[in-house]
C-alpha atoms as a PDB file:
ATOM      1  CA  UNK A   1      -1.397-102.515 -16.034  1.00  0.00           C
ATOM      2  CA  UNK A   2      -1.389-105.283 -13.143  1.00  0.00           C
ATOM      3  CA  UNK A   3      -3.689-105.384 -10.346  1.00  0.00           C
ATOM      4  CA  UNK A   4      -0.356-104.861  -8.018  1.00  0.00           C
ATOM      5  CA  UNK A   5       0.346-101.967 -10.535  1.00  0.00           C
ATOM      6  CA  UNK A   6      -2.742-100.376 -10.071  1.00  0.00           C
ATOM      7  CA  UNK A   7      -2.868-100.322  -6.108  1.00  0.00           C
ATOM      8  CA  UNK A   8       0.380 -98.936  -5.732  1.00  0.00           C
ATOM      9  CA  UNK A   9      -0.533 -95.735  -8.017  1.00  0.00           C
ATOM     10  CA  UNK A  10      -4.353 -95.683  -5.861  1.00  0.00           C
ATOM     11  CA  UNK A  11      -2.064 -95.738  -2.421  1.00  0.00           C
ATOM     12  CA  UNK A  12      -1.099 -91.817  -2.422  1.00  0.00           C
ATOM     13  CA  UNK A  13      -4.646 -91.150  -3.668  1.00  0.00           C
ATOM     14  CA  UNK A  14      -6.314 -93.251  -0.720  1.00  0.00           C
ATOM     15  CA  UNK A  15      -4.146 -91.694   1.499  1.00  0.00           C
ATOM     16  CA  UNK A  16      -5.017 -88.347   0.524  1.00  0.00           C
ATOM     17  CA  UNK A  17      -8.986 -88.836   0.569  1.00  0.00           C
ATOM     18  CA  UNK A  18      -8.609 -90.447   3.954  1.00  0.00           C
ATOM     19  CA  UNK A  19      -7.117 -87.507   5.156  1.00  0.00           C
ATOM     20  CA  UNK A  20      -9.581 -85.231   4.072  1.00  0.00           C
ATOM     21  CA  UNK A  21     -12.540 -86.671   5.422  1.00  0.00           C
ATOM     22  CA  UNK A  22     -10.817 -87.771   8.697  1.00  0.00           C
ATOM     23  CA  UNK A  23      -9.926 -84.130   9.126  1.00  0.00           C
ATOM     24  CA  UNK A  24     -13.609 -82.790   8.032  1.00  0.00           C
ATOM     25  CA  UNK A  25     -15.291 -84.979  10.444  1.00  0.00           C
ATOM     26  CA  UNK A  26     -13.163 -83.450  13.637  1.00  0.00           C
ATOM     27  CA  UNK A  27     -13.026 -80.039  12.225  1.00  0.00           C
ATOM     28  CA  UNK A  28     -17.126 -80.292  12.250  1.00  0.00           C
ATOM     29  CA  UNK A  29     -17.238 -81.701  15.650  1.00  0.00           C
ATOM     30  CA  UNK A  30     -19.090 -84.775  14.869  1.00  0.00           C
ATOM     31  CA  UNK A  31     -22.458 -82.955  14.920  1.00  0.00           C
ATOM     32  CA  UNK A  32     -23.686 -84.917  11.437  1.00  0.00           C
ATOM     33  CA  UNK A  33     -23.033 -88.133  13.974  1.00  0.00           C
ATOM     34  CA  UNK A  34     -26.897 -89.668  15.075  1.00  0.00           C
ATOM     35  CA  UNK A  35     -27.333 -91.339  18.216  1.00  0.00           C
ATOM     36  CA  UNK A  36     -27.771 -94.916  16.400  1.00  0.00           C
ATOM     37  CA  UNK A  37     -24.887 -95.012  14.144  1.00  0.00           C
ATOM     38  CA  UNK A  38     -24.927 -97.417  11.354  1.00  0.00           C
ATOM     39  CA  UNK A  39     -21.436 -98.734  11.517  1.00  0.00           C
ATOM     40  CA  UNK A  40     -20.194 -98.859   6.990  1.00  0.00           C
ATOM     41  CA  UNK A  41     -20.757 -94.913   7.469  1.00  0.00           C
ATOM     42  CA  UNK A  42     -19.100 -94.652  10.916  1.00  0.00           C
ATOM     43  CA  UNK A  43     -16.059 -96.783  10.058  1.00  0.00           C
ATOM     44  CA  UNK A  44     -15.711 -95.716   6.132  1.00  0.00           C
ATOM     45  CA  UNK A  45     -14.337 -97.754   3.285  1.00  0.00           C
ATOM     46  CA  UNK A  46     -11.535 -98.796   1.057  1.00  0.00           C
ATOM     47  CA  UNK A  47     -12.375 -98.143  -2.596  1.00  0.00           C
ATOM     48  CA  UNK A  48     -10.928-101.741  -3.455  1.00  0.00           C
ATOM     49  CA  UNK A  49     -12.133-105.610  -4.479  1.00  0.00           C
ATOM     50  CA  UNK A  50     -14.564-106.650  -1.487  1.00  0.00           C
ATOM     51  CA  UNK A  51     -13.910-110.223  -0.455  1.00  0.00           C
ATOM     52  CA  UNK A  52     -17.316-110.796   0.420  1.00  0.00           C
ATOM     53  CA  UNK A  53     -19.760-111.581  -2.527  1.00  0.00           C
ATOM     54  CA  UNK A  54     -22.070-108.998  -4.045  1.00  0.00           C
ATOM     55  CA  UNK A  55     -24.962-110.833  -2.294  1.00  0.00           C
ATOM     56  CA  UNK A  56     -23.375-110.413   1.015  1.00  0.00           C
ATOM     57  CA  UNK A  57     -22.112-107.224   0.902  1.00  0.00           C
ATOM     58  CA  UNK A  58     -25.695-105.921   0.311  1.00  0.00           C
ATOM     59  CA  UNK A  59     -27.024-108.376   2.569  1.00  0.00           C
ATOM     60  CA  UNK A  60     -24.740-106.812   5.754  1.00  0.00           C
ATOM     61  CA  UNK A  61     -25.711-103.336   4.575  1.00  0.00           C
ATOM     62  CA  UNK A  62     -29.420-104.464   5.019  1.00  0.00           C
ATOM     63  CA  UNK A  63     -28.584-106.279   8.221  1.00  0.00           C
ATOM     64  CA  UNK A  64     -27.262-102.466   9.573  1.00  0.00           C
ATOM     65  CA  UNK A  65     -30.272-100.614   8.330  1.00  0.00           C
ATOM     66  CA  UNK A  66     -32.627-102.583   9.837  1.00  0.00           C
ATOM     67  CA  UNK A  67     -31.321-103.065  12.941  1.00  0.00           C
ATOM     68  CA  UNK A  68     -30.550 -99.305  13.242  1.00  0.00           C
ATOM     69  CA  UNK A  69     -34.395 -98.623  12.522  1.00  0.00           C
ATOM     70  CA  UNK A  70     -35.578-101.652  15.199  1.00  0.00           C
ATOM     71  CA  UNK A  71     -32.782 -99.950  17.772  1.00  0.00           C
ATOM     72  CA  UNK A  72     -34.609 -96.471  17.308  1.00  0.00           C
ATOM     73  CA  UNK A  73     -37.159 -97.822  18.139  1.00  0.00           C
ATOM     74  CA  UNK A  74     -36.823 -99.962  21.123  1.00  0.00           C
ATOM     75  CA  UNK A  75     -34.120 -97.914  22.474  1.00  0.00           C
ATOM     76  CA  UNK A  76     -34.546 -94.423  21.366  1.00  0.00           C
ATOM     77  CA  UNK A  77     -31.972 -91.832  22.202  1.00  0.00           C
ATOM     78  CA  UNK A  78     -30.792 -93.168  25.558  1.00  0.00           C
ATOM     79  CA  UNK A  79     -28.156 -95.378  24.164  1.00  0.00           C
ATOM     80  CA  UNK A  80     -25.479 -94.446  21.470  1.00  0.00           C
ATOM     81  CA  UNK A  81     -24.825 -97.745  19.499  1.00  0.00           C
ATOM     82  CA  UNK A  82     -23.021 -98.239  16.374  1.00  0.00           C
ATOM     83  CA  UNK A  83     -23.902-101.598  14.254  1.00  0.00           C
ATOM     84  CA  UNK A  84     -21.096-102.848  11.888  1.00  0.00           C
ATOM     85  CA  UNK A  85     -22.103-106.371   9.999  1.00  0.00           C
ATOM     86  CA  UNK A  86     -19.750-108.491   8.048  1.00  0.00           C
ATOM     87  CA  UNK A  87     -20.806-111.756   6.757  1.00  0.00           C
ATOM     88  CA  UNK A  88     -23.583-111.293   8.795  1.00  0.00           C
ATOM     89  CA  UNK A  89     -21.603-111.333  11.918  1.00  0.00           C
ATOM     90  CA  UNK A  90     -22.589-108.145  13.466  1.00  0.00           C
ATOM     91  CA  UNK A  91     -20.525-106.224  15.907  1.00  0.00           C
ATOM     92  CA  UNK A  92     -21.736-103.780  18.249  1.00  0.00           C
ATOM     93  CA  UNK A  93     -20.152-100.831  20.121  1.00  0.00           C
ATOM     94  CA  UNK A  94     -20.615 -97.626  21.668  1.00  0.00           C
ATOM     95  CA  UNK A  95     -22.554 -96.819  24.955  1.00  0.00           C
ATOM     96  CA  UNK A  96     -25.658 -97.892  26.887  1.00  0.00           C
ATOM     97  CA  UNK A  97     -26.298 -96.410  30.442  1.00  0.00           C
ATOM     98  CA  UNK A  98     -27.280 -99.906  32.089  1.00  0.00           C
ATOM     99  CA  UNK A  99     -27.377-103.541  31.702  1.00  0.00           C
ATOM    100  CA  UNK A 100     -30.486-103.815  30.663  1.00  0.00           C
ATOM    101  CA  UNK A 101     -30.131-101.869  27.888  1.00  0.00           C
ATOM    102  CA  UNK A 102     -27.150-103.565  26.806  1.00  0.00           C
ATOM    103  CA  UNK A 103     -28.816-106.960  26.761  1.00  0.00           C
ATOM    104  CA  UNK A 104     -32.079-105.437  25.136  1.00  0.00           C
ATOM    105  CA  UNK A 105     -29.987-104.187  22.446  1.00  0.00           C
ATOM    106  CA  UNK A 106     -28.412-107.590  21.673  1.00  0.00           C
ATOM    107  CA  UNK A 107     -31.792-108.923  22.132  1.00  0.00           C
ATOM    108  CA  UNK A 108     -32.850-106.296  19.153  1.00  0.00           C
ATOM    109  CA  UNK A 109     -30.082-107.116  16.597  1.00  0.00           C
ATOM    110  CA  UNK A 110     -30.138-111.216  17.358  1.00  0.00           C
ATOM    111  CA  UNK A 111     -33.574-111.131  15.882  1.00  0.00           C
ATOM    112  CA  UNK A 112     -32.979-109.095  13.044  1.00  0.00           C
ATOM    113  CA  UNK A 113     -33.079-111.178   9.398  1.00  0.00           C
ATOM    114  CA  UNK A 114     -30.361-113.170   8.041  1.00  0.00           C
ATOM    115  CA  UNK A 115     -27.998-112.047  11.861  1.00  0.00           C
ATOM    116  CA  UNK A 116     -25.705-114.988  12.265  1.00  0.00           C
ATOM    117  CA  UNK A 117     -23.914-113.925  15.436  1.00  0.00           C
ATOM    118  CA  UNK A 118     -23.824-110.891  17.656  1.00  0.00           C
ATOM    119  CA  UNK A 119     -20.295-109.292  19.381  1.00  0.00           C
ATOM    120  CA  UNK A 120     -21.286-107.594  21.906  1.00  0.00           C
ATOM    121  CA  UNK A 121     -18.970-104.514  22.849  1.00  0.00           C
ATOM    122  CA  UNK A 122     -20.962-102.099  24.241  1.00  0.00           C
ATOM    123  CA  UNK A 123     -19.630-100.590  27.640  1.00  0.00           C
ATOM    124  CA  UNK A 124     -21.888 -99.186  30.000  1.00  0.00           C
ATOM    125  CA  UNK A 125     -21.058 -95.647  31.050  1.00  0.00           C
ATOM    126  CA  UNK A 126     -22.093 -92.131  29.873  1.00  0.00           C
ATOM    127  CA  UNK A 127     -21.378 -90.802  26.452  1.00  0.00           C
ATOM    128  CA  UNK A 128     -17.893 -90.268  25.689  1.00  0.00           C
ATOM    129  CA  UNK A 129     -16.689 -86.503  25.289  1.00  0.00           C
ATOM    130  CA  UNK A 130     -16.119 -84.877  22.190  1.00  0.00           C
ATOM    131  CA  UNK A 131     -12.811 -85.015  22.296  1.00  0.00           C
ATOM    132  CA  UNK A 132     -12.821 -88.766  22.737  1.00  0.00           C
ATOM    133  CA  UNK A 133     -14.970 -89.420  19.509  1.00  0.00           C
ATOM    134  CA  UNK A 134     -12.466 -87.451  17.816  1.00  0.00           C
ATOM    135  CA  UNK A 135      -9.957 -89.519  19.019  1.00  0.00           C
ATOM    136  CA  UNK A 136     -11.234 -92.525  17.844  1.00  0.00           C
ATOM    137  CA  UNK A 137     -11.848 -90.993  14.180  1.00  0.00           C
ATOM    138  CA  UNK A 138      -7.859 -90.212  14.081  1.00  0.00           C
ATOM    139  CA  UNK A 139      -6.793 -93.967  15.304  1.00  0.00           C
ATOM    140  CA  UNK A 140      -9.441 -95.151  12.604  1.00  0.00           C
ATOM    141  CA  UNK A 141      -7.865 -93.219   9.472  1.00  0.00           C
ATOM    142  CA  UNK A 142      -4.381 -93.408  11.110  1.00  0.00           C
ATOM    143  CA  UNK A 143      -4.725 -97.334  11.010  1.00  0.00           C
ATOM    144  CA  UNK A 144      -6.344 -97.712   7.845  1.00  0.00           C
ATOM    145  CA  UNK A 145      -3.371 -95.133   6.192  1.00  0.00           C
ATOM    146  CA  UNK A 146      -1.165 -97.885   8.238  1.00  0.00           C
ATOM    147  CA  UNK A 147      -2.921-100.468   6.541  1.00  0.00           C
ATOM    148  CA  UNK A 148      -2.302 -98.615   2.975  1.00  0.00           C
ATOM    149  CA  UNK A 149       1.085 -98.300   3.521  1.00  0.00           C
ATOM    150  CA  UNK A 150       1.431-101.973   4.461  1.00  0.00           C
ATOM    151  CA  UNK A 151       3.021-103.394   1.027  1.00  0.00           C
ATOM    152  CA  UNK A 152       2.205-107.209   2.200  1.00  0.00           C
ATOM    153  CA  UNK A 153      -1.060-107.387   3.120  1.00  0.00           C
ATOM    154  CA  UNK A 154      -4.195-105.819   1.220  1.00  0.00           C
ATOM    155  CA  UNK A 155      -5.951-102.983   3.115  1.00  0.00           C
ATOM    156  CA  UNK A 156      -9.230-103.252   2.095  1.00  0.00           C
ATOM    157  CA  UNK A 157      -9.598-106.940   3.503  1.00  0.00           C
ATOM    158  CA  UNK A 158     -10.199-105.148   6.740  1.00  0.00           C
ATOM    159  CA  UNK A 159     -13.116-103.133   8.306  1.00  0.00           C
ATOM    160  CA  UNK A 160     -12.019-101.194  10.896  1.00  0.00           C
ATOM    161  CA  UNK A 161     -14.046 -99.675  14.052  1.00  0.00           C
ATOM    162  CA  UNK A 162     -12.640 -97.698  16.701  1.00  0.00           C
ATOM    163  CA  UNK A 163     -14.623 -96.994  20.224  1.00  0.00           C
ATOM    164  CA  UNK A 164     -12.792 -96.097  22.965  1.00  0.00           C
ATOM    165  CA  UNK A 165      -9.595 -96.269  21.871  1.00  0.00           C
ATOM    166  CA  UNK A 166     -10.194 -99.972  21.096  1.00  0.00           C
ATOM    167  CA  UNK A 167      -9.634-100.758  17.562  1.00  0.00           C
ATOM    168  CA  UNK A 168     -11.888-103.667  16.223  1.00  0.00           C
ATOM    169  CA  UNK A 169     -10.988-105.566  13.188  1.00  0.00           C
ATOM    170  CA  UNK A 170     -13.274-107.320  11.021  1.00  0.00           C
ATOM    171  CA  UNK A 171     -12.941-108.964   7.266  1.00  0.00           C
ATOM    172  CA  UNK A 172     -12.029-112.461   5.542  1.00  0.00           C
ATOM    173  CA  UNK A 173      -8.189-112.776   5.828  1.00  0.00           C
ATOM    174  CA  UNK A 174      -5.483-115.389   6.284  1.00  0.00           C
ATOM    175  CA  UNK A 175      -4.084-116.051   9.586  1.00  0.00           C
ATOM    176  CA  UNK A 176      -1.034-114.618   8.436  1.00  0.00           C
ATOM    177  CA  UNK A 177      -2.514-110.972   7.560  1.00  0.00           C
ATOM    178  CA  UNK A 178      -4.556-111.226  10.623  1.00  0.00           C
ATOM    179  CA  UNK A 179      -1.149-111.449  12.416  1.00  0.00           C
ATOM    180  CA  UNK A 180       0.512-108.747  10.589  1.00  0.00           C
ATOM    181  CA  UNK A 181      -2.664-106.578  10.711  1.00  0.00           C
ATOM    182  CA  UNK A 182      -2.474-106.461  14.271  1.00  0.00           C
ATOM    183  CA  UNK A 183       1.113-105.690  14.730  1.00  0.00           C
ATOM    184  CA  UNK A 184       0.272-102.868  12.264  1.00  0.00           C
ATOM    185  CA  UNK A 185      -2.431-102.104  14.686  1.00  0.00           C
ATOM    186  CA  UNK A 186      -0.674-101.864  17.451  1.00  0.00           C
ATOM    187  CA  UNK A 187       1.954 -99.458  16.585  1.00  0.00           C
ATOM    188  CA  UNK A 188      -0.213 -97.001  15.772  1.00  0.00           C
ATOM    189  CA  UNK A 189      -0.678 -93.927  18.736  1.00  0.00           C
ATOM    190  CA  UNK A 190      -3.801 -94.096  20.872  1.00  0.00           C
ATOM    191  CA  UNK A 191      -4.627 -97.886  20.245  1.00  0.00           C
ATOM    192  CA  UNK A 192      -5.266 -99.241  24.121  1.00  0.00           C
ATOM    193  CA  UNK A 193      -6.165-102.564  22.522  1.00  0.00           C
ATOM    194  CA  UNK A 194      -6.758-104.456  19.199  1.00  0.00           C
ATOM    195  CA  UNK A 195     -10.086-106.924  19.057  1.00  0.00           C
ATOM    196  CA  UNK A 196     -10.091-109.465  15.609  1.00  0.00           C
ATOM    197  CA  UNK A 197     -13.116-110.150  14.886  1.00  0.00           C
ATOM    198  CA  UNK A 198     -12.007-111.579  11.662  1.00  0.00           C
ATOM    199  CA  UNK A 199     -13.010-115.136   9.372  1.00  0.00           C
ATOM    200  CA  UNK A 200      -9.870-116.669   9.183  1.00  0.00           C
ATOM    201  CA  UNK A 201      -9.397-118.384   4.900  1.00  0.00           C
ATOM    202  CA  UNK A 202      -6.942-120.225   4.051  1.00  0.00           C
ATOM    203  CA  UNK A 203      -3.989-119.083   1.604  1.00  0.00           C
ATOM    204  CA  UNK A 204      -5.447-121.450  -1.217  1.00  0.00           C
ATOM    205  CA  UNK A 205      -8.489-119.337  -0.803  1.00  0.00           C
ATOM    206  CA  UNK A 206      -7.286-116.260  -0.642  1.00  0.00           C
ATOM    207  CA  UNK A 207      -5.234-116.639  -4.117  1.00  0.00           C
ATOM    208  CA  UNK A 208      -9.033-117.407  -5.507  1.00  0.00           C
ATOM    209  CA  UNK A 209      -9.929-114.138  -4.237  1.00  0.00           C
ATOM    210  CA  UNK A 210      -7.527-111.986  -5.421  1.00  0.00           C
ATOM    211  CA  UNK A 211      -7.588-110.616  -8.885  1.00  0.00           C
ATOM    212  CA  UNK A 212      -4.409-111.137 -11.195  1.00  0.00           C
ATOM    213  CA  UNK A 213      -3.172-114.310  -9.075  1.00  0.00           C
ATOM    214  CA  UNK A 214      -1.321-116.455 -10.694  1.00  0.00           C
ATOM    215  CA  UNK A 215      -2.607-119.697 -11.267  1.00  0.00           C
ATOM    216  CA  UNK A 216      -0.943-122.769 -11.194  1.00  0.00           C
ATOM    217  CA  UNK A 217       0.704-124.544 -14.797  1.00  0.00           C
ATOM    218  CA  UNK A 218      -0.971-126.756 -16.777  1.00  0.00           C
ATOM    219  CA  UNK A 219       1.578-129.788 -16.707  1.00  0.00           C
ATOM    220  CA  UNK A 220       2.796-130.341 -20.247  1.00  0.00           C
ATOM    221  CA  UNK A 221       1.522-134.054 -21.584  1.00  0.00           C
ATOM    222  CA  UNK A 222       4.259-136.610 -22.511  1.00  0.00           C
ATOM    223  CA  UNK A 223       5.017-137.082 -26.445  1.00  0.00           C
ATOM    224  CA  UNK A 224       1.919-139.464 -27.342  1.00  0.00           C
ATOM    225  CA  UNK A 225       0.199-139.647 -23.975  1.00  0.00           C
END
């Protein structure tokens, strides 16, 4: 079976799981949600091919554990920040109560190992109501079930993190899925506004990337050459 074979059979299964955990995270009420958030388990995942390397993934996962613990500890509970790396570009969001705090936290995750660069997108008012976390959950597994259903682009090129009804998009794409991710995007309901936070490859690179790509003919030699 084909790689393109195989993802169309996963798509009502991904579907299906993202439903279920989108709807047992607002049927809890968020209350299994921590202050400091680390962003892979606030923003989920694709069960798909990963266009970062091994090395990298675990290197961003390390990058969001670490800063979570130096955050706890320099910021405590007074802030509600949620840390989402990707090729060690690190994106923050959520709320702070001052600027201070939102340049100490920047501070905080700048120095942490292997940190390339830091987006800052924290906003600076009081923590956002229940119903607006729940919210942003919805727009996060109604875009990535967009995403899914998208049959040219690939889904799980994409990390997606939703704070106040902004939708951030991270990942190693082509500027033409970076264009027709954020159309995608931006038909969805709730969206106020799509960030790309995204490492633009080139096509050439991208068909090195994806499994099952065809690859370009040997030319046949000339009789006696």
């Amino acid at each position: 079976m084909t790689a393109k074979a195989i993802s169309a059979t996963m798509r009502p299964y991904q579907r299906l799981v993202l439903t279920v955990c989108t709807a047992a995270l607002v049927g809890s009420g968020l209350s299994a949600c921590f202050p400091l958030m680390l962003g892979g388990a606030a923003a989920g995942a694709m069960v798909a091919i990963d266009r970062r390397t091994s090395g990298a993934q675990l290197e961003d996962e390390g990058i969001e554990l670490r800063a979570m613990a130096r955050l706890r500890d320099n910021v405590g509970s007074r802030a509600r920040v949620s840390v989402t790396s990707y090729n060690r570009q690190v994106l923050l969001t959520g709320e702070v109560l001052n600027e201070q705090d939102k340049k100490l936290v920047e501070q905080v995750v700048s120095r942490v190992e292997n940190v390339a660069s830091v987006v800052n997108e924290l906003g600076i008012i009081n923590s956002p109501t229940l119903v607006q976390r729940s919210s942003d959950v919805l727009i996060t597994g109604q875009v990535k079930a967009l995403l899914i259903d998208s049959r040219d682009i690939y889904a799980n090129a994409f990390k997606v993190v939703t704070e106040r009804g902004i939708v951030y998009l991270m990942g190693r794409v082509t500027q033409r899925e970076a264009d027709r991710a954020t159309d995608i995007v931006r038909g969805a309901r709730g969206v106020q506004k799509v960030v790309r936070i995204l490492e633009i490859i080139t096509e050439d690179e991208l068909r090195s990337l994806t499994p099952g790509a065809a690859k370009p003919a040997t030319p046949a030699r000339a009789p006696g050459g």
